[in-house]
PDB file of N, CA and C in Angstrom:
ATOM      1  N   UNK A   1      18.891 -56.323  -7.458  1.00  0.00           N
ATOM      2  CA  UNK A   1      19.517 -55.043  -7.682  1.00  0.00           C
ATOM      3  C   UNK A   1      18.601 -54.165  -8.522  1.00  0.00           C
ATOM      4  N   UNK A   2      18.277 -52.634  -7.776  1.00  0.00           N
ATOM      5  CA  UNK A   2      17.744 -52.233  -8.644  1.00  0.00           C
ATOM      6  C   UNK A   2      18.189 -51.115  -9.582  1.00  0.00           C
ATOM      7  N   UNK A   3      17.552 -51.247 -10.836  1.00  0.00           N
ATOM      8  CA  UNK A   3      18.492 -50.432 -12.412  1.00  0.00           C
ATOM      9  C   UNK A   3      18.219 -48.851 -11.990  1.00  0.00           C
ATOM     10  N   UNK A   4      19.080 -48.541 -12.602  1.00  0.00           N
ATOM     11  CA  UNK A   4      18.562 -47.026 -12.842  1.00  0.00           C
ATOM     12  C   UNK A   4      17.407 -46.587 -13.835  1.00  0.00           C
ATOM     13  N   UNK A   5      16.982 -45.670 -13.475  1.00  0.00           N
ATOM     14  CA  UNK A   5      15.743 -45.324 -14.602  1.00  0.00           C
ATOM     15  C   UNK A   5      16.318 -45.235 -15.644  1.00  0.00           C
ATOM     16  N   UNK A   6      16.310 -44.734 -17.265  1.00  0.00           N
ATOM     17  CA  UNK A   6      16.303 -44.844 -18.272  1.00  0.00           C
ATOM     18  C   UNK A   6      15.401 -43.340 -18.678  1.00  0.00           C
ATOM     19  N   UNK A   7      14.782 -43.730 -18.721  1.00  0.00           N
ATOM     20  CA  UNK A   7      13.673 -42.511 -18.400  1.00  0.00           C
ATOM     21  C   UNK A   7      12.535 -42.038 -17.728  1.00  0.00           C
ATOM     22  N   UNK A   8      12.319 -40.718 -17.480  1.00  0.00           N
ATOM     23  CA  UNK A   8      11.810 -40.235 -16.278  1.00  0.00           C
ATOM     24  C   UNK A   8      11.266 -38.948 -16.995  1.00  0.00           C
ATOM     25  N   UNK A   9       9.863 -39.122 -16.535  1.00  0.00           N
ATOM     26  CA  UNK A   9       9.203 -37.583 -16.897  1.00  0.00           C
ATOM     27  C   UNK A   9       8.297 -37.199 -15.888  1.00  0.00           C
ATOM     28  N   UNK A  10       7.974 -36.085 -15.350  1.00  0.00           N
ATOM     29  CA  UNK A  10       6.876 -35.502 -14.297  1.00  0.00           C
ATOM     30  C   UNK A  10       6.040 -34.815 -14.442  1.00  0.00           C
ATOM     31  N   UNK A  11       4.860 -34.526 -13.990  1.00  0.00           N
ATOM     32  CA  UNK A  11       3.786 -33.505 -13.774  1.00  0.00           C
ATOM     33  C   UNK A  11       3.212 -32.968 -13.064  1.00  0.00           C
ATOM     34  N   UNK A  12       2.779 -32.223 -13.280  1.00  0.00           N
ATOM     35  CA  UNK A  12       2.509 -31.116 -11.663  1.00  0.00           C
ATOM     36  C   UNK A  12       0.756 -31.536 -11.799  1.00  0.00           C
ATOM     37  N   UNK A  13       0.005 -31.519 -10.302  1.00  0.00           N
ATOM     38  CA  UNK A  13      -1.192 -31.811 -10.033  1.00  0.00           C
ATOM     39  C   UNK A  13      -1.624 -30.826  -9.105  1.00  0.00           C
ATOM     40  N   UNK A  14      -2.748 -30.814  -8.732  1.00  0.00           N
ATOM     41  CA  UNK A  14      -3.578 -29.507  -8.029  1.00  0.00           C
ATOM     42  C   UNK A  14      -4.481 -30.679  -6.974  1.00  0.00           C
ATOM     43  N   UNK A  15      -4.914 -30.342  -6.151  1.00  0.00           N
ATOM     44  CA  UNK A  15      -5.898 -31.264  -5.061  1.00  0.00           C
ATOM     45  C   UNK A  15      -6.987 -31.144  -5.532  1.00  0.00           C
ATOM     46  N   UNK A  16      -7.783 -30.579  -7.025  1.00  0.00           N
ATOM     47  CA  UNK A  16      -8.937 -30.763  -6.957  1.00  0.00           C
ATOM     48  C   UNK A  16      -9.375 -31.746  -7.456  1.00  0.00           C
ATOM     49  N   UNK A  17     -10.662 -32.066  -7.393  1.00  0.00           N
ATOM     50  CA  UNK A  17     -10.998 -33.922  -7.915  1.00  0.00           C
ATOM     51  C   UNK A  17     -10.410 -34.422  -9.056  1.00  0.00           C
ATOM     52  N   UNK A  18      -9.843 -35.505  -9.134  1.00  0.00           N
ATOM     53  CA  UNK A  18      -9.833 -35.949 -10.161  1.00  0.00           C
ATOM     54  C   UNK A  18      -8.499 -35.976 -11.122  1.00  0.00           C
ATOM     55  N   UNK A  19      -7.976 -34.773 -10.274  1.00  0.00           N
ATOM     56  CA  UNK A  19      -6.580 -34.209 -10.640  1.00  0.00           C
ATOM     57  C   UNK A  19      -5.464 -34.930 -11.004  1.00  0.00           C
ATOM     58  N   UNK A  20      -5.368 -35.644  -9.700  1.00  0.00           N
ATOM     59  CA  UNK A  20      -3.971 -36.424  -9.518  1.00  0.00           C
ATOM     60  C   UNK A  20      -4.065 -37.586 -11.038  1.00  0.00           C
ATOM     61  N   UNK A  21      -5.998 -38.179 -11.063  1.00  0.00           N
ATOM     62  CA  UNK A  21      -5.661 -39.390 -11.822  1.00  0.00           C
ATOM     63  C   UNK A  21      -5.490 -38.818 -13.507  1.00  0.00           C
ATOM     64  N   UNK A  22      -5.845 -37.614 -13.758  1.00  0.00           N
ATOM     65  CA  UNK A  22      -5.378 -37.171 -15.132  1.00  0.00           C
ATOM     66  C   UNK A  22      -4.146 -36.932 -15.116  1.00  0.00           C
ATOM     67  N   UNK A  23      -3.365 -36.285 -13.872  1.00  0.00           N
ATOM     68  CA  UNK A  23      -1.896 -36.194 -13.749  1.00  0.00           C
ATOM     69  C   UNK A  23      -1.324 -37.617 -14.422  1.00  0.00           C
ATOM     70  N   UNK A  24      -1.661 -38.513 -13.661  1.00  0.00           N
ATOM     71  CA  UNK A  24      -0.880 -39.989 -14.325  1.00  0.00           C
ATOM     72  C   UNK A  24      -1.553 -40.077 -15.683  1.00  0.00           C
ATOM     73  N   UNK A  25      -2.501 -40.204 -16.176  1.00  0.00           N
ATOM     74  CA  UNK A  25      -2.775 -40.428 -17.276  1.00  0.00           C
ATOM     75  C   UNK A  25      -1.845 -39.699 -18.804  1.00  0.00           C
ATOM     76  N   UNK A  26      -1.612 -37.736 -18.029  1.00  0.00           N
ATOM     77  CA  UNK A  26      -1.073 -37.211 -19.101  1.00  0.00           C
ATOM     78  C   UNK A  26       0.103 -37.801 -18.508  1.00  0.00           C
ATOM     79  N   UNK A  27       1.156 -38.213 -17.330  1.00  0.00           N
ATOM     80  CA  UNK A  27       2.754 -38.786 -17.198  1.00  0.00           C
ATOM     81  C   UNK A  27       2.769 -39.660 -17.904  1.00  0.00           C
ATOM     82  N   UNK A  28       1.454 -40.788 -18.134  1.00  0.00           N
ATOM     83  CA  UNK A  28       2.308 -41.813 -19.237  1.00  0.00           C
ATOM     84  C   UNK A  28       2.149 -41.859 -19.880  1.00  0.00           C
ATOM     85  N   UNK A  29       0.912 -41.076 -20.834  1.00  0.00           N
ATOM     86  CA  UNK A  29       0.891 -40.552 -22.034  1.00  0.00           C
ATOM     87  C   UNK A  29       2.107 -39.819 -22.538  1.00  0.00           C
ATOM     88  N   UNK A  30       2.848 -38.963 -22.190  1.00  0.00           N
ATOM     89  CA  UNK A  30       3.639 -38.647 -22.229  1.00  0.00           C
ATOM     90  C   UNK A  30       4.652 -39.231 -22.480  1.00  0.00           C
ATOM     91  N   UNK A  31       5.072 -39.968 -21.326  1.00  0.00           N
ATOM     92  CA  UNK A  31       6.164 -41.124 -21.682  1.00  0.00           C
ATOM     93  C   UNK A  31       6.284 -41.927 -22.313  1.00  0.00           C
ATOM     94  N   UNK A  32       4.789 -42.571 -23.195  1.00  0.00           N
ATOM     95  CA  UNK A  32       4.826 -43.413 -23.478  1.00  0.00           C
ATOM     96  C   UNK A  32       4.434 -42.817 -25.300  1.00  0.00           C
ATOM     97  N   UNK A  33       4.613 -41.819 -25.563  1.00  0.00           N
ATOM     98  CA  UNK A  33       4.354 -40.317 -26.669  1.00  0.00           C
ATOM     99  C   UNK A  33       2.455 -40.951 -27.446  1.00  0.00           C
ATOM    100  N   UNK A  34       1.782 -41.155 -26.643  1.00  0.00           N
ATOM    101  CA  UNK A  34       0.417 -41.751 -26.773  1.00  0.00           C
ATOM    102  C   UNK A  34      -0.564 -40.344 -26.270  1.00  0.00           C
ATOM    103  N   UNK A  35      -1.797 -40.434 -26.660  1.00  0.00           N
ATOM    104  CA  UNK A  35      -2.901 -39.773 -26.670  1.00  0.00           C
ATOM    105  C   UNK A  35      -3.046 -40.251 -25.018  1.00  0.00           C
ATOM    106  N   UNK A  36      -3.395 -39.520 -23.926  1.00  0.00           N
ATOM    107  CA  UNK A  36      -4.118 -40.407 -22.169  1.00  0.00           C
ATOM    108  C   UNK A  36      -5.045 -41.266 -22.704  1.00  0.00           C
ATOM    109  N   UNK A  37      -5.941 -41.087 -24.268  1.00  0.00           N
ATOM    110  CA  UNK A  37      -7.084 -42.180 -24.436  1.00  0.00           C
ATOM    111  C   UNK A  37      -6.957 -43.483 -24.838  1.00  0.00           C
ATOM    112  N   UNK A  38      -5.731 -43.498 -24.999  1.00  0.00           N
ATOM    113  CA  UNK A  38      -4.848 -44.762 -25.737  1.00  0.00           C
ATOM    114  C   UNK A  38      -4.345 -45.881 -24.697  1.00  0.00           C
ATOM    115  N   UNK A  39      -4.095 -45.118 -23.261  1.00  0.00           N
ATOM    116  CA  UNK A  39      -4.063 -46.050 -22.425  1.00  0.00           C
ATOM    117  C   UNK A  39      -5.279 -47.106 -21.459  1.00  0.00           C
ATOM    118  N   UNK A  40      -4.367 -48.344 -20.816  1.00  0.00           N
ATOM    119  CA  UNK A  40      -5.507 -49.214 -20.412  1.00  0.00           C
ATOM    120  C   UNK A  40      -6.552 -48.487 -19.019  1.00  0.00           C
ATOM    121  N   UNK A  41      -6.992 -48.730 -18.689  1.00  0.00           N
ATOM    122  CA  UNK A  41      -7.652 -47.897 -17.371  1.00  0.00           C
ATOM    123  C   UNK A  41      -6.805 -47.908 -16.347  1.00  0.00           C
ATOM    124  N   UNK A  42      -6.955 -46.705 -15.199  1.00  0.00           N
ATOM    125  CA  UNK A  42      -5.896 -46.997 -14.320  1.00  0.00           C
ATOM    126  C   UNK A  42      -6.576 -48.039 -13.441  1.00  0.00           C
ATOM    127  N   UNK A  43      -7.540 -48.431 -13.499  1.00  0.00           N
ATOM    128  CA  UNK A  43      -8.085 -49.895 -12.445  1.00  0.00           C
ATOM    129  C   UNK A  43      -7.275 -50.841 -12.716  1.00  0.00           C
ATOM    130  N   UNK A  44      -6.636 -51.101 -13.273  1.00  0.00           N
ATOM    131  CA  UNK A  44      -5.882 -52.397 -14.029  1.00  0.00           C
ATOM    132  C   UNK A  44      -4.700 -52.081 -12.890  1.00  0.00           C
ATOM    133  N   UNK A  45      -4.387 -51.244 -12.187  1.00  0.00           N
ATOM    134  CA  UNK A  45      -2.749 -50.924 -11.366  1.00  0.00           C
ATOM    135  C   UNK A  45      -3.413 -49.987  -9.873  1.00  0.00           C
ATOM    136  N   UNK A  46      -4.465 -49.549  -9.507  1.00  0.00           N
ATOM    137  CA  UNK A  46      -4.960 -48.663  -8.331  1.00  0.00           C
ATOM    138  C   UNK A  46      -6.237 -48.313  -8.327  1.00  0.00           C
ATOM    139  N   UNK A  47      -6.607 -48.059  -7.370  1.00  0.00           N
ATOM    140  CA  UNK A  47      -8.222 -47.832  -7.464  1.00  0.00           C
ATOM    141  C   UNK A  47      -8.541 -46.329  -7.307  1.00  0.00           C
ATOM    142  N   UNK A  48      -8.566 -45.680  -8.430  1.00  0.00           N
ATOM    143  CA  UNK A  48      -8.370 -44.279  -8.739  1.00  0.00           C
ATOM    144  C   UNK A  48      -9.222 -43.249  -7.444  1.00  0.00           C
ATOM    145  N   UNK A  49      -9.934 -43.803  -7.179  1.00  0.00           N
ATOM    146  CA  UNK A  49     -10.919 -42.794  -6.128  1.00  0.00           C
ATOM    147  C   UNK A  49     -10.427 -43.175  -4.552  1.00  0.00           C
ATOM    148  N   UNK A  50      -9.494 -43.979  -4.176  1.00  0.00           N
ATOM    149  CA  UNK A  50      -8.992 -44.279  -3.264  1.00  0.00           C
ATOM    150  C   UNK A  50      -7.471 -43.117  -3.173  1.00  0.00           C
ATOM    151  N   UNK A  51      -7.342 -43.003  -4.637  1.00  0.00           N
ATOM    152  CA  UNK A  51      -5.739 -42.632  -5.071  1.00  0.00           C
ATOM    153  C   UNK A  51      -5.847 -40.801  -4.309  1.00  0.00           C
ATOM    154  N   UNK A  52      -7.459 -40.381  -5.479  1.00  0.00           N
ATOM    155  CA  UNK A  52      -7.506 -39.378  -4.977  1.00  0.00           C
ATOM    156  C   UNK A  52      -7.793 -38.751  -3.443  1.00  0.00           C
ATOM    157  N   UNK A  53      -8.621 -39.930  -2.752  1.00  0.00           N
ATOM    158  CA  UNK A  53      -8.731 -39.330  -1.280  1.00  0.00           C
ATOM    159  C   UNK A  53      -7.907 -39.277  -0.688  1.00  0.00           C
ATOM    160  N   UNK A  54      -6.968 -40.533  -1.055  1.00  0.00           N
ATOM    161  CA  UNK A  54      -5.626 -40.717  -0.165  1.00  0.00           C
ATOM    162  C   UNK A  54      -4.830 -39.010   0.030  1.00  0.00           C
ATOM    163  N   UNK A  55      -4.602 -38.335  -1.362  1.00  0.00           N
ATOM    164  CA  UNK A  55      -3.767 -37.495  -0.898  1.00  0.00           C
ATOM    165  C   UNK A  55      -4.650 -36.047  -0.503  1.00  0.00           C
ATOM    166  N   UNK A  56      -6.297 -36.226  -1.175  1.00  0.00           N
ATOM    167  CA  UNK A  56      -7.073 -34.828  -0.118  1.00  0.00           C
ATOM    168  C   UNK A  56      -7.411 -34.860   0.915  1.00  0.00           C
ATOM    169  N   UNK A  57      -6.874 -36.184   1.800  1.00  0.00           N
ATOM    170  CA  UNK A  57      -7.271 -36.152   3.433  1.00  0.00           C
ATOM    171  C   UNK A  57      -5.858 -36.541   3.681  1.00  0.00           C
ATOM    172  N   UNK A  58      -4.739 -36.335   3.140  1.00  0.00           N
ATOM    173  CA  UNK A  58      -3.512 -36.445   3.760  1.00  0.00           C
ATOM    174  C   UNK A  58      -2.830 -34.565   4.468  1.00  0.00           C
ATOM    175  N   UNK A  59      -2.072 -35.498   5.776  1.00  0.00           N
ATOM    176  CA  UNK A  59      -1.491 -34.127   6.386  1.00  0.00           C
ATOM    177  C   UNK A  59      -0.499 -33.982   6.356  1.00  0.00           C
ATOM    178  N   UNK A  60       0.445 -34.957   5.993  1.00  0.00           N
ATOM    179  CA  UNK A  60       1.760 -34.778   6.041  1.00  0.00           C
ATOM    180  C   UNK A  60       2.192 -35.619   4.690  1.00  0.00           C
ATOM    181  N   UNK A  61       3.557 -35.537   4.934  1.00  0.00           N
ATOM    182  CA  UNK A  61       4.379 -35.761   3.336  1.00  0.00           C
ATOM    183  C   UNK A  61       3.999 -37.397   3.099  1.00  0.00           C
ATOM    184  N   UNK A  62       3.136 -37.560   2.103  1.00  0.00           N
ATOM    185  CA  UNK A  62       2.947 -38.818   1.374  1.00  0.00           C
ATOM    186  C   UNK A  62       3.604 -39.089   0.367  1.00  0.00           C
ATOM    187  N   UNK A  63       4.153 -40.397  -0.576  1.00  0.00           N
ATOM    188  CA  UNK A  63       4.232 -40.879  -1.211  1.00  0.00           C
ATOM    189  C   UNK A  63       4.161 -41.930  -1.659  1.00  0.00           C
ATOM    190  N   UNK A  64       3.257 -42.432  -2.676  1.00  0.00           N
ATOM    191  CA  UNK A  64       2.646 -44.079  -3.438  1.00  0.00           C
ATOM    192  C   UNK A  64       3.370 -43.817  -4.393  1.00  0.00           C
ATOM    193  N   UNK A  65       3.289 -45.366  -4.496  1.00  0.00           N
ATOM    194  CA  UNK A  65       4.323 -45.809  -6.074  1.00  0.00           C
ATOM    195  C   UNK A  65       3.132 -46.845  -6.373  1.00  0.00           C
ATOM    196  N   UNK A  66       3.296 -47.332  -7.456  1.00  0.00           N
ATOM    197  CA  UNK A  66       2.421 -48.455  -8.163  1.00  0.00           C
ATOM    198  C   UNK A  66       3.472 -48.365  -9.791  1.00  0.00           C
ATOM    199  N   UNK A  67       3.145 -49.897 -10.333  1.00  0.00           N
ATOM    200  CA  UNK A  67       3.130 -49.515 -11.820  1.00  0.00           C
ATOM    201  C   UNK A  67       2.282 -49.869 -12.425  1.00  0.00           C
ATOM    202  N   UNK A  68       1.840 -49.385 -13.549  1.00  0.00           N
ATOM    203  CA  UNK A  68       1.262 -48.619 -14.078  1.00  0.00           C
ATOM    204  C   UNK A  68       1.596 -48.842 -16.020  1.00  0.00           C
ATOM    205  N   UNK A  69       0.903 -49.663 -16.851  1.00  0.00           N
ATOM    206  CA  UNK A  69       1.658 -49.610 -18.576  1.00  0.00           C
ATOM    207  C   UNK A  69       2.488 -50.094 -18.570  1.00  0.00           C
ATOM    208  N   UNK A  70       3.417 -50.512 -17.834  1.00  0.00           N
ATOM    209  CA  UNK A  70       4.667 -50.851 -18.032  1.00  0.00           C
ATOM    210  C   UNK A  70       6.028 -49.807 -17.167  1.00  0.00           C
ATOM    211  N   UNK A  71       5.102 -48.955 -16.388  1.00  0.00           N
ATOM    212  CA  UNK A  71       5.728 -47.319 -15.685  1.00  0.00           C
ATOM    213  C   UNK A  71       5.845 -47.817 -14.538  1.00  0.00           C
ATOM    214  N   UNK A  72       6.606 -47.405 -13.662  1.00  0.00           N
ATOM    215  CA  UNK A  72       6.571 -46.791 -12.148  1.00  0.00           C
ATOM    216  C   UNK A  72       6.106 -45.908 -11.457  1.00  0.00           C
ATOM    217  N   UNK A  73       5.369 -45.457 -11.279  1.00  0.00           N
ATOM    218  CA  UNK A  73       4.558 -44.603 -11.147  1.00  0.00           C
ATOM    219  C   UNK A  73       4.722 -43.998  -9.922  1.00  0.00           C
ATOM    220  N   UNK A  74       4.976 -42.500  -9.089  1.00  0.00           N
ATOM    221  CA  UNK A  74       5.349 -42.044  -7.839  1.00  0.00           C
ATOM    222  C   UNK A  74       4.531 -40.526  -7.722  1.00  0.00           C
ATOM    223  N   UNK A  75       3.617 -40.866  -7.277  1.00  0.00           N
ATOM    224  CA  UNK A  75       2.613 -39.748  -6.758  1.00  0.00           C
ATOM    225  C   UNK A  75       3.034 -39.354  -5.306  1.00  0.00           C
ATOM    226  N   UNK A  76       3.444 -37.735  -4.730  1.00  0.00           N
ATOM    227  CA  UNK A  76       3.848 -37.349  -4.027  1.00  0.00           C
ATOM    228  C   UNK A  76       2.918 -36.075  -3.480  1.00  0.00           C
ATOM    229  N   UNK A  77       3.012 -35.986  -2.191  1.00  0.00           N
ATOM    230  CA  UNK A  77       2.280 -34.841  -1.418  1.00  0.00           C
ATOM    231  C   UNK A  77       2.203 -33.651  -2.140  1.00  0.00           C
ATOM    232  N   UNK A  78       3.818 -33.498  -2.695  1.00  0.00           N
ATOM    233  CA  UNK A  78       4.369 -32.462  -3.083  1.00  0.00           C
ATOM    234  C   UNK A  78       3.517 -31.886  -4.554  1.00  0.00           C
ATOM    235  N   UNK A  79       2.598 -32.223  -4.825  1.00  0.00           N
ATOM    236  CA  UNK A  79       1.418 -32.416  -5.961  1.00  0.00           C
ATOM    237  C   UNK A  79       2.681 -32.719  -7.293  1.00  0.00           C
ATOM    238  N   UNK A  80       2.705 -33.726  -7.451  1.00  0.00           N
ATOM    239  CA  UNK A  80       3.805 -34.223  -8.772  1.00  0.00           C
ATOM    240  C   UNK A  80       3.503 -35.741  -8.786  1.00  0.00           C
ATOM    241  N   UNK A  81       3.589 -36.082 -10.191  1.00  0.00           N
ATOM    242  CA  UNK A  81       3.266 -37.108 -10.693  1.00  0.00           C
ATOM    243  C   UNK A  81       4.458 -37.795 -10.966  1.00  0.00           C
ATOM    244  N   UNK A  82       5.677 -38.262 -10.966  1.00  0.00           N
ATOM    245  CA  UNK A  82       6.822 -38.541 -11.481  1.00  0.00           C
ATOM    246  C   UNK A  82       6.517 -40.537 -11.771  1.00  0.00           C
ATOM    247  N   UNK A  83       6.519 -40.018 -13.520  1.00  0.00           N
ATOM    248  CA  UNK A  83       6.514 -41.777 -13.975  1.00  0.00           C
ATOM    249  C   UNK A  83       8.202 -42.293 -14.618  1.00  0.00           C
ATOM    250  N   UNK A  84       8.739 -43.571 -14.323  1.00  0.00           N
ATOM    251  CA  UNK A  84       9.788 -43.715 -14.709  1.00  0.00           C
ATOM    252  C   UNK A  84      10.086 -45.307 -15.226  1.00  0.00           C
ATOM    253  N   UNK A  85      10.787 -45.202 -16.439  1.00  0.00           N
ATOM    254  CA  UNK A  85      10.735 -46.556 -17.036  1.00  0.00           C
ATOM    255  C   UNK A  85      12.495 -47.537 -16.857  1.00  0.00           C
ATOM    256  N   UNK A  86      12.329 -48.204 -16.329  1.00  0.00           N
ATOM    257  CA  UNK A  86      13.561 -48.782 -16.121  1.00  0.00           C
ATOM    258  C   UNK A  86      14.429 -49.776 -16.599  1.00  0.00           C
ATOM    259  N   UNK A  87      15.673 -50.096 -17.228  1.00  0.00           N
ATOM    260  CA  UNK A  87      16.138 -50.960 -18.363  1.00  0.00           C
ATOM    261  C   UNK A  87      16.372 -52.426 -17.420  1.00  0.00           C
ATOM    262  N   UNK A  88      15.960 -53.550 -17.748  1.00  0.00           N
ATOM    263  CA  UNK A  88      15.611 -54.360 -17.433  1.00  0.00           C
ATOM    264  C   UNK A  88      17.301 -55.115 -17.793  1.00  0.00           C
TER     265      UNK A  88
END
C-alpha cells in the first residue's frame, strides 16, 4: 500500500543544459532545508547526462521518477521538478 506524501515541494526547469539536474538539486535542497552542496551526487540515484537528454530529445509528455536522499523524485515534460517525502 502506498502512503500519502507528507511532504511535497516543486520547481520549475528550462531545457537548457544542465537545467533539469540543478532543478533536483535546488527540490531537495529545499526539502531537505540544506545548501544543493550539502547533498550526495545525483550518480548515487541517475545518470545525470542521460536525465538531461532524455527530456531535450523528448516529443511528447514524459515522466521519470527515481529516489533520490531519501526523496521521490518526479521530473516531468511539463519542465517541473516535483520531490516528495513519504511517512513510512
Amino acid at each position: 500500500m502506498k502512503h500519502a506524501p507528507v511532504a511535497t515541494t516543486s520547481t520549475p526547469y528550462s531545457l537548457e543544459p544542465d537545467t533539469i539536474t540543478e532543478a533536483v538539486f535546488s527540490a531537495v535542497g529545499d526539502a531537505e532545508r540544506v545548501s544543493p552542496l550539502e547533498l550526495q551526487p545525483l550518480t548515487t540515484a541517475i545518470d545525470p547526462d542521460a536525465l538531461e537528454a532524455l527530456f531535450r530529445t523528448s516529443t511528447g509528455a514524459t515522466t521519470i521518477e527515481f529516489d533520490y536522499h531519501g526523496y521521490r523524485v518526479c521530473v516531468s515534460s511539463d519542465e517541473r521538478v516535483t520531490v516528495r517525502v513519504y511517512n513510512d
